[in-house]
PDB file of N, CA and C in Angstrom:
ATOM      1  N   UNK A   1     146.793  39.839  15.758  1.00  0.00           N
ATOM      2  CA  UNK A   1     146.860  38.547  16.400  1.00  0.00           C
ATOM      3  C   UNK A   1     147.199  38.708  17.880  1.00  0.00           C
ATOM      4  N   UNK A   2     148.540  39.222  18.252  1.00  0.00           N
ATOM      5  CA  UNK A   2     148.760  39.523  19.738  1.00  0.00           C
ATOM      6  C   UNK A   2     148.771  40.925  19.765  1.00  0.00           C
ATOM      7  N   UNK A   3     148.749  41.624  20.881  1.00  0.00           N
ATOM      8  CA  UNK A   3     148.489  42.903  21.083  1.00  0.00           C
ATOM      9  C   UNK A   3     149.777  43.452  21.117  1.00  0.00           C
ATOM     10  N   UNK A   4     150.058  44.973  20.933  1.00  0.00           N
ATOM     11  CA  UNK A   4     151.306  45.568  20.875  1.00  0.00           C
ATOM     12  C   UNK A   4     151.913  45.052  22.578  1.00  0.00           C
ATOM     13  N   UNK A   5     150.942  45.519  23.552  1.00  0.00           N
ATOM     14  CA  UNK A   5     151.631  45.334  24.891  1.00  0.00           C
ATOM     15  C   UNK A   5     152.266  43.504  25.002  1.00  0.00           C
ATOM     16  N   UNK A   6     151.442  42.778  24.697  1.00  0.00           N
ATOM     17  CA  UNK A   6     152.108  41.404  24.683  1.00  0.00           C
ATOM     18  C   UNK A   6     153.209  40.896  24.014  1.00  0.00           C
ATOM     19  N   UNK A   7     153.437  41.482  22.818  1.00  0.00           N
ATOM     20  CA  UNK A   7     154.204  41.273  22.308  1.00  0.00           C
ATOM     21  C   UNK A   7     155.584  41.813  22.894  1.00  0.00           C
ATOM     22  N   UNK A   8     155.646  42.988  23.304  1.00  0.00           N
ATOM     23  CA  UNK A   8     156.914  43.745  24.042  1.00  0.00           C
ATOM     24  C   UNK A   8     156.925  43.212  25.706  1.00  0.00           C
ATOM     25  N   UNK A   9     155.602  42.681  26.075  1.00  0.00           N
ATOM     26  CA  UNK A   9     156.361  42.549  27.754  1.00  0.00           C
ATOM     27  C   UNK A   9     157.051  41.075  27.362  1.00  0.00           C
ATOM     28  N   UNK A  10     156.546  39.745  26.648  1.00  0.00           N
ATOM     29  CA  UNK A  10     157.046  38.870  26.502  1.00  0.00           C
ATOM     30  C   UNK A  10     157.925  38.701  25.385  1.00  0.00           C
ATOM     31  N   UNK A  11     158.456  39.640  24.907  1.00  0.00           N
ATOM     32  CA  UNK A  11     159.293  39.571  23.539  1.00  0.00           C
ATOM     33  C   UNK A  11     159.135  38.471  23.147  1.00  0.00           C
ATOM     34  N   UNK A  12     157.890  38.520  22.379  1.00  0.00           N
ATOM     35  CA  UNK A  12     157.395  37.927  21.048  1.00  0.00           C
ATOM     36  C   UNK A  12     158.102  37.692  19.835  1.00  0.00           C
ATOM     37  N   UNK A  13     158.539  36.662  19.485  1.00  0.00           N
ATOM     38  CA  UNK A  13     158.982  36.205  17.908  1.00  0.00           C
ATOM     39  C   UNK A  13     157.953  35.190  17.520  1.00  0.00           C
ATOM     40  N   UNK A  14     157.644  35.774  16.495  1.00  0.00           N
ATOM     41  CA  UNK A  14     156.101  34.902  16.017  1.00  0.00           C
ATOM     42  C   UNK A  14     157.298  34.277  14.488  1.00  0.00           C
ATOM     43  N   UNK A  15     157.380  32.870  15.089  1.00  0.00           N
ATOM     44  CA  UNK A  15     158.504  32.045  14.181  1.00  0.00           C
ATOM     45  C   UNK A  15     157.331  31.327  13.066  1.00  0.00           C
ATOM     46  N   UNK A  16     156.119  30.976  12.893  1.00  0.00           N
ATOM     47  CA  UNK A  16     155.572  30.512  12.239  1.00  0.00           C
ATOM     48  C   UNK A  16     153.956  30.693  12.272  1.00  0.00           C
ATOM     49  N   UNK A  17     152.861  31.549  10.946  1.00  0.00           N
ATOM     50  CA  UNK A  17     151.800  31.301  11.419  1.00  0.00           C
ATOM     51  C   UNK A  17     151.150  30.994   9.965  1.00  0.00           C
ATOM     52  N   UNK A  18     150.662  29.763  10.032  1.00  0.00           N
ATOM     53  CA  UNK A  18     150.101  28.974   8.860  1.00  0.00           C
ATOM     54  C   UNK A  18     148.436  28.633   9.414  1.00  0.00           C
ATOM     55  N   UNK A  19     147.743  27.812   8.066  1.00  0.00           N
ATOM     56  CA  UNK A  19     146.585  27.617   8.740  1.00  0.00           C
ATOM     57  C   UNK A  19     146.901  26.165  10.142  1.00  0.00           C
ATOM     58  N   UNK A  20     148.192  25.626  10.091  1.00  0.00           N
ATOM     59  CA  UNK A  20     147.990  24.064  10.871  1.00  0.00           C
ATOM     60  C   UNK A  20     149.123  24.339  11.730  1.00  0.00           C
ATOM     61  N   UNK A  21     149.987  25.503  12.140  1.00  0.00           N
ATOM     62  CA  UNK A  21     150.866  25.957  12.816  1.00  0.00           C
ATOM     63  C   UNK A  21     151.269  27.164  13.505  1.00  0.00           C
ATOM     64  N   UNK A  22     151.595  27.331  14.552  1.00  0.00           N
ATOM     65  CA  UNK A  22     151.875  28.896  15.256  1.00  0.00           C
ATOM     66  C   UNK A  22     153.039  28.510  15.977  1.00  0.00           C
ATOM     67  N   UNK A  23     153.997  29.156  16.017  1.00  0.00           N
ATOM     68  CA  UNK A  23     155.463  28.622  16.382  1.00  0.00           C
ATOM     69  C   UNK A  23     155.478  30.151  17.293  1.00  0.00           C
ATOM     70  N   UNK A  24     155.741  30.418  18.627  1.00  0.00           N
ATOM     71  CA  UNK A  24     155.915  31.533  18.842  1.00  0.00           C
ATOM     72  C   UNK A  24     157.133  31.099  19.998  1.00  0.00           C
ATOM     73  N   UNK A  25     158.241  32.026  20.288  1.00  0.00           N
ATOM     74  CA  UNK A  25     159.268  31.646  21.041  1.00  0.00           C
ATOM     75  C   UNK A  25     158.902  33.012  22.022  1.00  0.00           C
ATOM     76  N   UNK A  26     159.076  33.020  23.545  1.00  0.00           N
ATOM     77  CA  UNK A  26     158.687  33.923  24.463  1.00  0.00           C
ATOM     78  C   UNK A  26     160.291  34.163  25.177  1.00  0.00           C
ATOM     79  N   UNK A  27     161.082  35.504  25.022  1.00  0.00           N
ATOM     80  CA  UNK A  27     162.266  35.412  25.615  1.00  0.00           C
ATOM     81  C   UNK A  27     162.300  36.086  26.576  1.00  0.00           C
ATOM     82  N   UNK A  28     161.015  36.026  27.377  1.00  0.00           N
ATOM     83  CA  UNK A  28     160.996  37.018  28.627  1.00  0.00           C
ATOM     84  C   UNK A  28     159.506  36.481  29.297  1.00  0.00           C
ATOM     85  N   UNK A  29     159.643  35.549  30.542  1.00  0.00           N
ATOM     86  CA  UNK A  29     158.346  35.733  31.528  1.00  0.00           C
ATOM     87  C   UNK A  29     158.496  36.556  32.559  1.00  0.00           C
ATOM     88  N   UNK A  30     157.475  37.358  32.945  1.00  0.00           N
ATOM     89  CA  UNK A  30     157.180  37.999  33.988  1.00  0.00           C
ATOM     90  C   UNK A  30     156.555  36.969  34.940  1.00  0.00           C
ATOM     91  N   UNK A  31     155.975  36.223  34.704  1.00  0.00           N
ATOM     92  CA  UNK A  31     155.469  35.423  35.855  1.00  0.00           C
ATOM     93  C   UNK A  31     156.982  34.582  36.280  1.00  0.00           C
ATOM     94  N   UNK A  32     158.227  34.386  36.146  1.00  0.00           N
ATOM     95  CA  UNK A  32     158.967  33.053  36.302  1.00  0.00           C
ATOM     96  C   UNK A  32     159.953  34.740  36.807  1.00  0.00           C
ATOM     97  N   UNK A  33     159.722  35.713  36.094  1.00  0.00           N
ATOM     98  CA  UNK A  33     160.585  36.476  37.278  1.00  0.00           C
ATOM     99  C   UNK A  33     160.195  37.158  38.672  1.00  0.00           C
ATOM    100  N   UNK A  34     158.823  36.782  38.563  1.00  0.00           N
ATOM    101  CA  UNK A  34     158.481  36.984  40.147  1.00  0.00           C
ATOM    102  C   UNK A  34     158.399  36.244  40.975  1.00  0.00           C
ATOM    103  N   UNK A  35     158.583  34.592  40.807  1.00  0.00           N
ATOM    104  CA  UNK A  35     158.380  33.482  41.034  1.00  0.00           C
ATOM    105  C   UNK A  35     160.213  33.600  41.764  1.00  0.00           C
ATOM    106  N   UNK A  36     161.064  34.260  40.675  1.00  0.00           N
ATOM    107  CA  UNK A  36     162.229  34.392  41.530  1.00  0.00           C
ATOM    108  C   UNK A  36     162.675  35.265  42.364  1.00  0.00           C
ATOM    109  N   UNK A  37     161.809  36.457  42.338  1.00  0.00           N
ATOM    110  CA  UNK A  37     162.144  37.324  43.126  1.00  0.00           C
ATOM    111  C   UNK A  37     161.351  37.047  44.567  1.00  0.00           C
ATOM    112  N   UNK A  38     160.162  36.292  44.583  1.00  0.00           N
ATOM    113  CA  UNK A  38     159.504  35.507  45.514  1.00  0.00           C
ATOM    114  C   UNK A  38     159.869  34.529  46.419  1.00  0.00           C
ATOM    115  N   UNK A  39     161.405  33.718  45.784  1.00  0.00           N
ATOM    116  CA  UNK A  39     162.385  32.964  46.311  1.00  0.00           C
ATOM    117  C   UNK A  39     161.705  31.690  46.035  1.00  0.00           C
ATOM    118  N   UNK A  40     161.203  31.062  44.793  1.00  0.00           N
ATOM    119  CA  UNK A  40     160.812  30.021  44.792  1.00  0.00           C
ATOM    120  C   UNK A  40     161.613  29.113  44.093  1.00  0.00           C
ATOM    121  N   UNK A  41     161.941  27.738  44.334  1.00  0.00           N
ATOM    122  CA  UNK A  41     162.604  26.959  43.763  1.00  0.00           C
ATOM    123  C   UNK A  41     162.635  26.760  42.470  1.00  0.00           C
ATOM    124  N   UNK A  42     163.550  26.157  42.047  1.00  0.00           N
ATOM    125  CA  UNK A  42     163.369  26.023  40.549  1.00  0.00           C
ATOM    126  C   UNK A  42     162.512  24.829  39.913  1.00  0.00           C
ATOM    127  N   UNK A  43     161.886  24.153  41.245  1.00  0.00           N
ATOM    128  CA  UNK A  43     160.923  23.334  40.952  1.00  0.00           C
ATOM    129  C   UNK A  43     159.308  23.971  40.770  1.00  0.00           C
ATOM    130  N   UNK A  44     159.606  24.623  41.624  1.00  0.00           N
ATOM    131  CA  UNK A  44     158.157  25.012  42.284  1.00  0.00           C
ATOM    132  C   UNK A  44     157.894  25.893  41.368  1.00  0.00           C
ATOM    133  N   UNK A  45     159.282  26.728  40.454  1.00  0.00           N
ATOM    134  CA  UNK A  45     158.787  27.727  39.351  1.00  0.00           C
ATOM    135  C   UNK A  45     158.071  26.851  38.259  1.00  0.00           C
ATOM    136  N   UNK A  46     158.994  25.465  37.904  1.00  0.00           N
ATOM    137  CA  UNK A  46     158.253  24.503  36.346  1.00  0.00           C
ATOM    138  C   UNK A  46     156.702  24.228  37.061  1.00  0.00           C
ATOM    139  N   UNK A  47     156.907  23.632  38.576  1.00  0.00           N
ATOM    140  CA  UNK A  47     155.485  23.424  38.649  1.00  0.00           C
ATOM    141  C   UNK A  47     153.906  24.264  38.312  1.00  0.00           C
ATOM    142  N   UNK A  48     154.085  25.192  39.038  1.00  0.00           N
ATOM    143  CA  UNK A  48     153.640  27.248  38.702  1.00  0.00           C
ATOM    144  C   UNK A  48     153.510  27.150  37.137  1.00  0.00           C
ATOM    145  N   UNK A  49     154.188  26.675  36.433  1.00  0.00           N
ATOM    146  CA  UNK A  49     154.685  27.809  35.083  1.00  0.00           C
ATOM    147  C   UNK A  49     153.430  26.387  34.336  1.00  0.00           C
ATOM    148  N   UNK A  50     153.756  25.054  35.037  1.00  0.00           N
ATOM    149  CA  UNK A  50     152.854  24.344  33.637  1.00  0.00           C
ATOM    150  C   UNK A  50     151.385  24.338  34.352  1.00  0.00           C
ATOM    151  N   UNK A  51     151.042  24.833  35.834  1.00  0.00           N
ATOM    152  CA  UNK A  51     149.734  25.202  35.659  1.00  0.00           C
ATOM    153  C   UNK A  51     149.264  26.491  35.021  1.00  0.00           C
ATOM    154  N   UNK A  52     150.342  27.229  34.792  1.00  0.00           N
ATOM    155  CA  UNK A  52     149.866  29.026  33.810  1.00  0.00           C
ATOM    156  C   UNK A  52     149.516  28.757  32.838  1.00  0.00           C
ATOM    157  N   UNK A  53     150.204  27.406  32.136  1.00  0.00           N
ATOM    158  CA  UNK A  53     150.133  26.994  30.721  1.00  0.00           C
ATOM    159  C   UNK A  53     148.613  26.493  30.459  1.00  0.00           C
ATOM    160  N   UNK A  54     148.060  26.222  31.957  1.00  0.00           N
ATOM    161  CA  UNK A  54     146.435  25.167  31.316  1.00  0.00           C
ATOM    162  C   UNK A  54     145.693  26.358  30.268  1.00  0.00           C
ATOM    163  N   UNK A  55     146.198  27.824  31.014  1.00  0.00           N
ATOM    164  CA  UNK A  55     145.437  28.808  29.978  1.00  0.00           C
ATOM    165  C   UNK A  55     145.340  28.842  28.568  1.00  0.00           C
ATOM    166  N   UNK A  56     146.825  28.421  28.193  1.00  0.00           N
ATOM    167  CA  UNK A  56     147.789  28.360  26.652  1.00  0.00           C
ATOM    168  C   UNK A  56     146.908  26.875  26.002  1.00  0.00           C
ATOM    169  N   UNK A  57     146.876  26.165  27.038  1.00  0.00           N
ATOM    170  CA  UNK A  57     146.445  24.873  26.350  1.00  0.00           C
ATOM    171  C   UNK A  57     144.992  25.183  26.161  1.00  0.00           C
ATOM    172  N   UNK A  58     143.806  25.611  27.160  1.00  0.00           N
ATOM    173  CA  UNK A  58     142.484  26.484  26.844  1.00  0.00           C
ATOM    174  C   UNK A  58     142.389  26.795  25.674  1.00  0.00           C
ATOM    175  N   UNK A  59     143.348  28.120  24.823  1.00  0.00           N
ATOM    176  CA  UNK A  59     143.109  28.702  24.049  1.00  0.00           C
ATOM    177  C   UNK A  59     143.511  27.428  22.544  1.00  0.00           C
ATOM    178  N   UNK A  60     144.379  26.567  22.596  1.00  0.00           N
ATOM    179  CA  UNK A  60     144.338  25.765  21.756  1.00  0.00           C
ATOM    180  C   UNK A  60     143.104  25.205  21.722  1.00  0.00           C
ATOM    181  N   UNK A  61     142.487  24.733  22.546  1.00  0.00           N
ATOM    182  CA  UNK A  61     141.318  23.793  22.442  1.00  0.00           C
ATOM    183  C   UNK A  61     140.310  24.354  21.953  1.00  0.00           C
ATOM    184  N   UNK A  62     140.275  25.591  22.105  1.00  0.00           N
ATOM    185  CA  UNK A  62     138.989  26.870  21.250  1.00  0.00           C
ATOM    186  C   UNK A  62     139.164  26.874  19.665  1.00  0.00           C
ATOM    187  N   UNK A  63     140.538  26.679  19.084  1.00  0.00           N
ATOM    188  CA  UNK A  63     140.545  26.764  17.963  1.00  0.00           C
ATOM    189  C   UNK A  63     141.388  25.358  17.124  1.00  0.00           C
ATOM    190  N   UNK A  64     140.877  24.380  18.475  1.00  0.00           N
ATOM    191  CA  UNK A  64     140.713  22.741  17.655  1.00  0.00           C
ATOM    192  C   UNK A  64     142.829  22.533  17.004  1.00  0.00           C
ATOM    193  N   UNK A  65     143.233  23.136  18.137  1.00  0.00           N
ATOM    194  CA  UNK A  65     145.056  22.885  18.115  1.00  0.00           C
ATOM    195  C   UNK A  65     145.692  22.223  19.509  1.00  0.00           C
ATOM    196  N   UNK A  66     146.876  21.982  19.484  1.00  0.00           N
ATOM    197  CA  UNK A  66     147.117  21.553  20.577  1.00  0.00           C
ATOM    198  C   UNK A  66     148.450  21.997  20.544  1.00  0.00           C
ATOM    199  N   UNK A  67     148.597  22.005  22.234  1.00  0.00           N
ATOM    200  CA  UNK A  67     149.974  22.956  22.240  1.00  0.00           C
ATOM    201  C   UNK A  67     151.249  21.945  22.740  1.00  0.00           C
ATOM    202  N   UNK A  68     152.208  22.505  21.870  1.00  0.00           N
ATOM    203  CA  UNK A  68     153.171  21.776  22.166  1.00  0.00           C
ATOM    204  C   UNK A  68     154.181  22.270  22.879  1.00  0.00           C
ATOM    205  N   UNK A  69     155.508  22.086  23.609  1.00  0.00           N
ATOM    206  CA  UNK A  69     156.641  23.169  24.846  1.00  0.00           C
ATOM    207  C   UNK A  69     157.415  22.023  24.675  1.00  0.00           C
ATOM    208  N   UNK A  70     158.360  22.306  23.454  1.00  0.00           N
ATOM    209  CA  UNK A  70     159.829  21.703  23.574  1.00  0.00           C
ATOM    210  C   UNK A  70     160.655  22.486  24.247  1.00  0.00           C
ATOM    211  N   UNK A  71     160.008  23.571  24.609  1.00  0.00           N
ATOM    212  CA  UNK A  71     161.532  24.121  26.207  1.00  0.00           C
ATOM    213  C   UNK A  71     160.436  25.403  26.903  1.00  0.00           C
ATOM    214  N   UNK A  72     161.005  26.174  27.771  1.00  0.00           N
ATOM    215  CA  UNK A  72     160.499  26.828  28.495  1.00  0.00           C
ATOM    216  C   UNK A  72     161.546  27.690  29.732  1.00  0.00           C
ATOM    217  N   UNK A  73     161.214  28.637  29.638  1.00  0.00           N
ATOM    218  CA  UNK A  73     162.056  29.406  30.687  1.00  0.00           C
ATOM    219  C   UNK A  73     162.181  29.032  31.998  1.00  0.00           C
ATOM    220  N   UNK A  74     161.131  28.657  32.163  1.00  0.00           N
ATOM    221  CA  UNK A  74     161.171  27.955  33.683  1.00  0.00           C
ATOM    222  C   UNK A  74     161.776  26.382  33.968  1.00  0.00           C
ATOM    223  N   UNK A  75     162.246  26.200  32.979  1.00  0.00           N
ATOM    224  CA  UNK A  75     162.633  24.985  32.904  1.00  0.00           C
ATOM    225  C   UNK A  75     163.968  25.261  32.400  1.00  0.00           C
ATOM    226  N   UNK A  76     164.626  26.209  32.891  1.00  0.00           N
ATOM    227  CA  UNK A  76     165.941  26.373  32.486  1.00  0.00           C
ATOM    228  C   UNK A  76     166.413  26.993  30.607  1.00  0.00           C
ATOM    229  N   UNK A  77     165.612  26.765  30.115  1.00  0.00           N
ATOM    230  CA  UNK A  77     165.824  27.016  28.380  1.00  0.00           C
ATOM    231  C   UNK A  77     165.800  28.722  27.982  1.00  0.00           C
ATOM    232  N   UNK A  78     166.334  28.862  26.745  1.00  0.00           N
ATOM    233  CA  UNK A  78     166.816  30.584  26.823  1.00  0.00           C
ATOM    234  C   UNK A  78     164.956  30.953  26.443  1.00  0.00           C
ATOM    235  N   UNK A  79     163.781  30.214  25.824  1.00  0.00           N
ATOM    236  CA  UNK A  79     162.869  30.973  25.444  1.00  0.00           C
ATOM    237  C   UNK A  79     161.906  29.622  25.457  1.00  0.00           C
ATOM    238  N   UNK A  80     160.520  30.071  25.971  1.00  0.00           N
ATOM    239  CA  UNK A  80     159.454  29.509  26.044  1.00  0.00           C
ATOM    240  C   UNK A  80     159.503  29.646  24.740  1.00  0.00           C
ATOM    241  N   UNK A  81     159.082  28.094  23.929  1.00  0.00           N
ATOM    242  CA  UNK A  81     158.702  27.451  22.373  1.00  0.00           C
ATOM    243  C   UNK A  81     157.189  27.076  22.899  1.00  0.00           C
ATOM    244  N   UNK A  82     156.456  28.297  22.352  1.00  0.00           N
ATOM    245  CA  UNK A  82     154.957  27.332  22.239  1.00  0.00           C
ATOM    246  C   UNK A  82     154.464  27.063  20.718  1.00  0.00           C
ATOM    247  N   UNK A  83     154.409  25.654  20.799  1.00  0.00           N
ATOM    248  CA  UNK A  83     153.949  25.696  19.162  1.00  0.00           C
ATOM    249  C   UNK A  83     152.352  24.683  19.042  1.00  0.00           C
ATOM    250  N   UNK A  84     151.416  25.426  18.742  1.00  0.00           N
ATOM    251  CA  UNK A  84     150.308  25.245  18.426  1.00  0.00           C
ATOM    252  C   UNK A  84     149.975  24.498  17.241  1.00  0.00           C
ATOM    253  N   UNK A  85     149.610  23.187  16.970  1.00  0.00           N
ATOM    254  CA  UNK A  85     149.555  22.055  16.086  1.00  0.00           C
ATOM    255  C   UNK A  85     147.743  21.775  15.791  1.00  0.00           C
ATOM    256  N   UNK A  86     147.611  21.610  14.609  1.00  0.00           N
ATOM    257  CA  UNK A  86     146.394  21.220  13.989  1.00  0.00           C
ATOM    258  C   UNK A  86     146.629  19.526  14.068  1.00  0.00           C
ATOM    259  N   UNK A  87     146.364  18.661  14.739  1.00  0.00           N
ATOM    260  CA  UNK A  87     146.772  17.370  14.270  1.00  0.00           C
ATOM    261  C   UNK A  87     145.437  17.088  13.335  1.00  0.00           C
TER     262      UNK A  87
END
């Protein structure tokens, strides 16, 4: 499903994978730590981080899901929650 390298740069916990659900929690971005080492606000990181996401939302739309982000690293929270929904 994800590749060995993805899984270890974003420490991957794959919390749920059913046919109508994918629950994956991300406890590490590389993009939101260069965003700080870049000196960017903590606005300008959520702003950045939910256009990275149009990709995440892309790949839902290929397989007829939609993505959901009850928190996110860049938004202050300990782990990006992406959870992928069959409605």
């Amino acid at each position: 499903m994800f590749g060995f390298f993805a899984q270890k740069v974003f420490e991957m916990d794959i919390l749920r994978c059913d046919d109508d659900h994918l629950d994956i929690d991300f406890h590490y971005c590389p993009l939101v730590k260069a965003w700080q080492k870049q000196g960017c606000s903590d606005e300008q990181i959520a702003m950045m981080c939910d256009h990275a996401m149009c990709g995440d939302r892309g790949i839902g739309e290929c397989f007829g899901v939609e993505l959901d982000l009850p928190g996110t690293i860049a938004k202050g929270d300990p782990t990006c929650q992406l959870r992928y929904v069959r409605r």
